[in-house]
N, C-alpha and C. Protein backbone atom coordinates (compact mmCIF):
# COMPACT_ATOMS: atom_id res chain seq x y z
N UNK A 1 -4.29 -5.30 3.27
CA UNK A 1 -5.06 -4.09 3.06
C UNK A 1 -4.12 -2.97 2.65
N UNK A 2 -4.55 -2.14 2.05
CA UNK A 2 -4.03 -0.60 1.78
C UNK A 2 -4.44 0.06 2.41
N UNK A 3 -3.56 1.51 2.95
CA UNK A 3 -4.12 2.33 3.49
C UNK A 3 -3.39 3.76 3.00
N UNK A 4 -3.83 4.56 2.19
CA UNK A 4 -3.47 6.17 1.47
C UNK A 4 -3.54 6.97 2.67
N UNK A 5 -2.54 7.47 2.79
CA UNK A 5 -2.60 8.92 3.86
C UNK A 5 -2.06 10.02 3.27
N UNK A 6 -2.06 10.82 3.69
CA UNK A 6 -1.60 12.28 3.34
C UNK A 6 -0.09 13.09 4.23
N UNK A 7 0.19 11.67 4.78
CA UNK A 7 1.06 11.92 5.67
C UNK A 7 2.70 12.39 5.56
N UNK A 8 3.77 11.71 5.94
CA UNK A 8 5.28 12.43 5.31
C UNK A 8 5.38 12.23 4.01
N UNK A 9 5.19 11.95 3.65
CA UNK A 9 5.82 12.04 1.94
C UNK A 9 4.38 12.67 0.80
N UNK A 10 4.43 12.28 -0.31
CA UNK A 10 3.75 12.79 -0.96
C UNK A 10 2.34 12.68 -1.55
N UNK A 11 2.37 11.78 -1.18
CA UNK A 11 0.57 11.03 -0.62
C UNK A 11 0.32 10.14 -2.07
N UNK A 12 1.61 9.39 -3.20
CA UNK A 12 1.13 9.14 -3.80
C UNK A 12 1.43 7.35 -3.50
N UNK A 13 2.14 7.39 -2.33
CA UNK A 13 2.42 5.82 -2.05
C UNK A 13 1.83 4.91 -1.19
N UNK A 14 0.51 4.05 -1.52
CA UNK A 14 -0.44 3.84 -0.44
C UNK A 14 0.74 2.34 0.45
N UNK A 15 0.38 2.50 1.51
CA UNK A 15 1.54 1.32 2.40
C UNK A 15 0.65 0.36 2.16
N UNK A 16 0.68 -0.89 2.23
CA UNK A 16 -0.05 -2.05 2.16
C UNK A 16 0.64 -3.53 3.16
N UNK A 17 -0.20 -3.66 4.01
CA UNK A 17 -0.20 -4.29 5.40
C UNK A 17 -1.31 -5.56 5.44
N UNK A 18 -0.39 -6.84 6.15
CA UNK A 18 -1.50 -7.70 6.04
C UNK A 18 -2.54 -7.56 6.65
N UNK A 19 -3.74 -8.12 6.55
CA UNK A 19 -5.00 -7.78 6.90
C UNK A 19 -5.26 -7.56 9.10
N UNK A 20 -5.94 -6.93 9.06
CA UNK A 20 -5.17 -6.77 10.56
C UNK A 20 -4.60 -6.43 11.34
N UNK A 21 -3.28 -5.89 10.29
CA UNK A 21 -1.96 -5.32 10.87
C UNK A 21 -1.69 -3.92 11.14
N UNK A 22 -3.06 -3.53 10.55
CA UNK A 22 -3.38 -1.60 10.67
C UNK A 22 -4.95 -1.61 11.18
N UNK A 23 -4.99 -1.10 12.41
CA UNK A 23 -6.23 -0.15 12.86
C UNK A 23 -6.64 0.57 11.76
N UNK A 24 -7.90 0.48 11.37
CA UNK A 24 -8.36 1.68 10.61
C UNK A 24 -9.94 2.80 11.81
N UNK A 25 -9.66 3.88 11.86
CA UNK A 25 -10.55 4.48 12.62
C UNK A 25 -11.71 5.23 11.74
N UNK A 26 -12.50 6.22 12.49
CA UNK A 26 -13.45 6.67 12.13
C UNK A 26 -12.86 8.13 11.09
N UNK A 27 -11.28 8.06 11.34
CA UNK A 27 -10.67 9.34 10.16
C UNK A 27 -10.72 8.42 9.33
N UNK A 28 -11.03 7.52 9.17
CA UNK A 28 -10.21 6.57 7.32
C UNK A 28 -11.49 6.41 6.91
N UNK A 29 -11.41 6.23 5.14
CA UNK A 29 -12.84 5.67 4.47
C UNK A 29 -12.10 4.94 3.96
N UNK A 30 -13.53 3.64 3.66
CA UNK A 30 -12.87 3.03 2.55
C UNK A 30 -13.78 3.04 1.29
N UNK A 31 -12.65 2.87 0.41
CA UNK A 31 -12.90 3.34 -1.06
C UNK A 31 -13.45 2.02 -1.72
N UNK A 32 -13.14 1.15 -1.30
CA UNK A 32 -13.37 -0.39 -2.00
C UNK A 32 -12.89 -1.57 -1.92
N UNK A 33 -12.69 -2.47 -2.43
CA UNK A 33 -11.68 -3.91 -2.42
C UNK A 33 -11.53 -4.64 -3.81
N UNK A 34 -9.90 -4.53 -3.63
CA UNK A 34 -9.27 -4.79 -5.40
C UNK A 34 -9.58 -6.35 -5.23
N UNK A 35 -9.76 -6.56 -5.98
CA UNK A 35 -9.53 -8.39 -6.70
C UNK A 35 -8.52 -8.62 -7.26
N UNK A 36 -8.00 -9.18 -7.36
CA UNK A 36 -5.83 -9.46 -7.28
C UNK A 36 -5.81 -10.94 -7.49
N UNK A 37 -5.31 -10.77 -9.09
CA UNK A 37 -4.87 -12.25 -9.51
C UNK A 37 -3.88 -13.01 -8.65
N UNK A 38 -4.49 -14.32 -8.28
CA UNK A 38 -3.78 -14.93 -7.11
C UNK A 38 -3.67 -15.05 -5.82
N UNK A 39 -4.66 -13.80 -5.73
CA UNK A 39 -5.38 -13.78 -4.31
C UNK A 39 -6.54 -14.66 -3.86
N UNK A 40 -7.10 -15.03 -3.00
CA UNK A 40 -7.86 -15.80 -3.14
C UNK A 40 -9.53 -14.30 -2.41
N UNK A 41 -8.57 -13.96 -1.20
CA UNK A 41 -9.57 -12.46 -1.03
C UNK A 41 -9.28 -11.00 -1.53
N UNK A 42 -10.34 -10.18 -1.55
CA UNK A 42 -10.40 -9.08 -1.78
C UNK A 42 -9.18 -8.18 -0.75
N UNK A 43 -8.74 -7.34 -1.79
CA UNK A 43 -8.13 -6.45 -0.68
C UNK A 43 -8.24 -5.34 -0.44
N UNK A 44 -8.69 -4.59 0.61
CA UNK A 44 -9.37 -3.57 1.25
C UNK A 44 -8.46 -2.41 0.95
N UNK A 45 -9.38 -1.26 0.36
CA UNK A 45 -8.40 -0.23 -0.10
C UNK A 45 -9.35 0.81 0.97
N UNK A 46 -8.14 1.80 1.80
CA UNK A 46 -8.84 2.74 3.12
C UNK A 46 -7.74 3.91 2.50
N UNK A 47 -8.61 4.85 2.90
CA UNK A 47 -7.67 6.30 2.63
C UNK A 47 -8.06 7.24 4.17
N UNK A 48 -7.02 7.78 4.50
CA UNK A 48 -7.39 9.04 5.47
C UNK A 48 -8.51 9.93 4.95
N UNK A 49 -9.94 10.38 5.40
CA UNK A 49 -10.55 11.29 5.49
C UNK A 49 -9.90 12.18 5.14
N UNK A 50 -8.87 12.89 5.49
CA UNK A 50 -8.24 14.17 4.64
C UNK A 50 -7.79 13.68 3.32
N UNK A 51 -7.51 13.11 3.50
CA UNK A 51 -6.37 12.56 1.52
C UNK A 51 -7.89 12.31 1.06
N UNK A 52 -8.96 12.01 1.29
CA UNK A 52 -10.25 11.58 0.76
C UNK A 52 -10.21 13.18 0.09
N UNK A 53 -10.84 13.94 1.43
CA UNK A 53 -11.28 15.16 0.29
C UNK A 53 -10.37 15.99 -0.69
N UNK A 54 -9.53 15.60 -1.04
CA UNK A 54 -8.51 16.31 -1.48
C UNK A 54 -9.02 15.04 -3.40
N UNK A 55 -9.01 14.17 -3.03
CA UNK A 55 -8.84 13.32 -4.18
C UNK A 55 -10.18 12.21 -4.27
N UNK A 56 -11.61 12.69 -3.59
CA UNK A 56 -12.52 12.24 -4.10
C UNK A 56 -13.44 12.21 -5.46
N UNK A 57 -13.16 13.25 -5.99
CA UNK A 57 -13.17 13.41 -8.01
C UNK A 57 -12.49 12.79 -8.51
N UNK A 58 -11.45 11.92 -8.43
CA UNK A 58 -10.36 11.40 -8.99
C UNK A 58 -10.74 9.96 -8.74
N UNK A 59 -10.40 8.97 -10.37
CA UNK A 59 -10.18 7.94 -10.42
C UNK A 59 -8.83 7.47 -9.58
N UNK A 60 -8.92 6.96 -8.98
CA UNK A 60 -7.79 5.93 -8.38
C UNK A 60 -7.18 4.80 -9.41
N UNK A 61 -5.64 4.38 -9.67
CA UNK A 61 -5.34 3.17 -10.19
C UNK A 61 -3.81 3.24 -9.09
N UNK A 62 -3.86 1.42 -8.11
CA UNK A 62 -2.97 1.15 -7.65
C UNK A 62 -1.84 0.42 -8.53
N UNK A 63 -0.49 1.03 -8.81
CA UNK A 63 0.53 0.41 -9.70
C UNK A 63 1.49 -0.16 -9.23
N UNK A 64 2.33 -1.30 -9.74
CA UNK A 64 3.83 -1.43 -8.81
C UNK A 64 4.73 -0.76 -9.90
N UNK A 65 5.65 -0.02 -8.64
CA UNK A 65 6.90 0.12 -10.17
C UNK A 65 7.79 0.09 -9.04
N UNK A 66 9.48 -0.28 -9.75
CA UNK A 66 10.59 -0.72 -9.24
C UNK A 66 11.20 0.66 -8.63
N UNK A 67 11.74 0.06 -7.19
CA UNK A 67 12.10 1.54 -6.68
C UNK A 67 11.85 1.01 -5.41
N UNK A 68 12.19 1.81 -4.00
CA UNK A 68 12.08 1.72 -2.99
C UNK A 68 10.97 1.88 -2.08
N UNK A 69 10.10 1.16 -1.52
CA UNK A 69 9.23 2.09 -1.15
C UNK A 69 9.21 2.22 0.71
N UNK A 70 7.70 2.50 1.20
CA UNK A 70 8.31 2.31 2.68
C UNK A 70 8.80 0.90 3.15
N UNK A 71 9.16 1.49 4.54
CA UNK A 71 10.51 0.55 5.56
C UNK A 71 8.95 -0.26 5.74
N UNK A 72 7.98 0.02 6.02
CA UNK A 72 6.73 -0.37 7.00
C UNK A 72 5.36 -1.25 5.88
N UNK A 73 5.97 -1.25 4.58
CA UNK A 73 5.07 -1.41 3.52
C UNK A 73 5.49 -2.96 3.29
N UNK A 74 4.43 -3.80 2.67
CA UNK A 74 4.88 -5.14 2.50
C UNK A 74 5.67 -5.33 1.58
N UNK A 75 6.07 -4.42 0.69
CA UNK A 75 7.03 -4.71 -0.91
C UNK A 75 7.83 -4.25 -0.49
N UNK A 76 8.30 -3.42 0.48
CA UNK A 76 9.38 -3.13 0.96
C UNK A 76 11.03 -3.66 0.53
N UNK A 77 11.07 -5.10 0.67
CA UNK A 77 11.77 -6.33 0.32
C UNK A 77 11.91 -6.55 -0.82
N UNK A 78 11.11 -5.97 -1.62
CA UNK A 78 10.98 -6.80 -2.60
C UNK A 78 11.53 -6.12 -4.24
N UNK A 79 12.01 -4.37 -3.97
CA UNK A 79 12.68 -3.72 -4.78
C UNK A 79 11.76 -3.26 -5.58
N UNK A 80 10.70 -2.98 -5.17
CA UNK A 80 9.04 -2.39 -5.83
C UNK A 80 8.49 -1.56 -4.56
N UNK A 81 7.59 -0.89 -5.43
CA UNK A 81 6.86 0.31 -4.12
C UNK A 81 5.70 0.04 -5.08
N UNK A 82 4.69 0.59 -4.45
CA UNK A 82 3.19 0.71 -4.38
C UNK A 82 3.25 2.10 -5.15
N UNK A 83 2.39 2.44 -5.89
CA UNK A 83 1.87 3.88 -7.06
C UNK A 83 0.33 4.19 -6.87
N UNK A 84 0.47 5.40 -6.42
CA UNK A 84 -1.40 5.70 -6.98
C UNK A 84 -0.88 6.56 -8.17
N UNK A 85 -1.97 6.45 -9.05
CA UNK A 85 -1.97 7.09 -10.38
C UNK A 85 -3.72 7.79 -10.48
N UNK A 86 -3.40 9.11 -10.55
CA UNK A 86 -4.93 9.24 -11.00
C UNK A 86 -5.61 10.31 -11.46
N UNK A 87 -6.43 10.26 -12.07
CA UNK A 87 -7.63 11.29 -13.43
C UNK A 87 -8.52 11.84 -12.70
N UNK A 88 -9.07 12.82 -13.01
CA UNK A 88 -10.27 13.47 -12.60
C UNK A 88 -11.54 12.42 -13.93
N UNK A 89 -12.27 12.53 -12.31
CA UNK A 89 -13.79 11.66 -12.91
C UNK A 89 -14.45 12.23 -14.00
N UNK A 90 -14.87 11.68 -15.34
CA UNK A 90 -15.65 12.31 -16.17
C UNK A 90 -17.36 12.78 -15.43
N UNK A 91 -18.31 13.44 -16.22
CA UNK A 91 -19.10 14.48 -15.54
C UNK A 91 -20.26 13.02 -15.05
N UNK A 92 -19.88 12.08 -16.01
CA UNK A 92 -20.62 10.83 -15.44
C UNK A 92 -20.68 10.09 -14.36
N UNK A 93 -19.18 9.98 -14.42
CA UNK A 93 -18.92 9.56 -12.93
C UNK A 93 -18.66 10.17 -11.49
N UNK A 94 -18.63 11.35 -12.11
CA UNK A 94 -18.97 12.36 -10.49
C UNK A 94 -20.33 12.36 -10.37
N UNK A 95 -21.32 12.14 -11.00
CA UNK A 95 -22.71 12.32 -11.18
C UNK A 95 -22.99 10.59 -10.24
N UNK A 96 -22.50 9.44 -10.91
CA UNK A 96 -22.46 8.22 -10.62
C UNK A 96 -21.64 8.18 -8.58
N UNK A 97 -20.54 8.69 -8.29
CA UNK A 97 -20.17 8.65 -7.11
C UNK A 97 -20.73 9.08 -6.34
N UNK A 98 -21.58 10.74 -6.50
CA UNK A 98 -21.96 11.48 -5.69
C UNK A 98 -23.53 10.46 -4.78
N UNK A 99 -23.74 10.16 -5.93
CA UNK A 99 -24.87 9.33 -4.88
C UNK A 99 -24.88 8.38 -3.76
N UNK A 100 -23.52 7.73 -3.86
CA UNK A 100 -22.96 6.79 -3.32
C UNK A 100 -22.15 7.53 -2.17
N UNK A 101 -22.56 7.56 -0.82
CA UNK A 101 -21.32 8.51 0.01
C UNK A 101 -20.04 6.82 1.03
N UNK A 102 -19.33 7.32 0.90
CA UNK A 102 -18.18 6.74 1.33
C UNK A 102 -18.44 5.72 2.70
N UNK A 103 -18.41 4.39 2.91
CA UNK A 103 -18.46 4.07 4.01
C UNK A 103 -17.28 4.70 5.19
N UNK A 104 -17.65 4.80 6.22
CA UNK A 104 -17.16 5.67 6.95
C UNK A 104 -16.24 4.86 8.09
N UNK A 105 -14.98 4.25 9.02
CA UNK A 105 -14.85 4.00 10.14
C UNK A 105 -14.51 2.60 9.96
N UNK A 106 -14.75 1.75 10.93
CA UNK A 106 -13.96 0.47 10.70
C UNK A 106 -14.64 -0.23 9.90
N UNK A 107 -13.66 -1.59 9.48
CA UNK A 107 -14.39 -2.40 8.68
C UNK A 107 -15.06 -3.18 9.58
N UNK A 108 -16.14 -4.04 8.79
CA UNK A 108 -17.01 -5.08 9.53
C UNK A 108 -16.12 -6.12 9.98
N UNK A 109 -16.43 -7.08 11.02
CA UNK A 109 -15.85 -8.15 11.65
C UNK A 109 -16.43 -9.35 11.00
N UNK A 110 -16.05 -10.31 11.16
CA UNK A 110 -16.51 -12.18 10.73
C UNK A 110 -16.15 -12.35 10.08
């Protein structure tokens, strides 16, 4: 899973943890679940409630690029960090999101 916070650094490096390995509470939403060549499941993308309202108009795109990222992140090892990259929504797709409000709190179990 991913999880975006707004926390020490600059809020553009989401940490990514095996499934499980992070509590998510009733501060986190989640935004969706990427499909990842080679994965066999979806992987759960959660942002802090604050980093939400700050960057809910905005398209999201998760990138790798070479570089260090966190001690606590799974690429850590691997001489790559995690990237958010992202656009403000055209008038369509703020029109298209707004209807849709954010699931809220933990994920489902089974």
């Amino acid at each position: 899973m991913f999880h975006q916070s707004g926390g020490c650094c600059d809020g553009s490096s989401p940490m990514c943890f095996p499934a499980g390995d992070f509590l998510t509470s009733e501060v986190d939403v989640h935004l969706g679940d990427l499909v990842v060549d080679g994965l066999t499941e979806p992987v759960a993308f959660w942002m802090s409630a604050s980093q939400y309202a700050y960057w809910k108009h905005t398209h999201l795109t998760v990138d790798v690029v070479r570089g260090r990222g966190s001690g606590f992140s799974v690429e850590a090892p691997e001489g790559v960090r995690f990237l958010i990259r992202s656009r403000l929504f055209t008038d369509a797709e703020s029109a298209q999101h707004s209807l849709l409000p954010p699931r809220v709190g933990r994920p489902p179990t089974g």
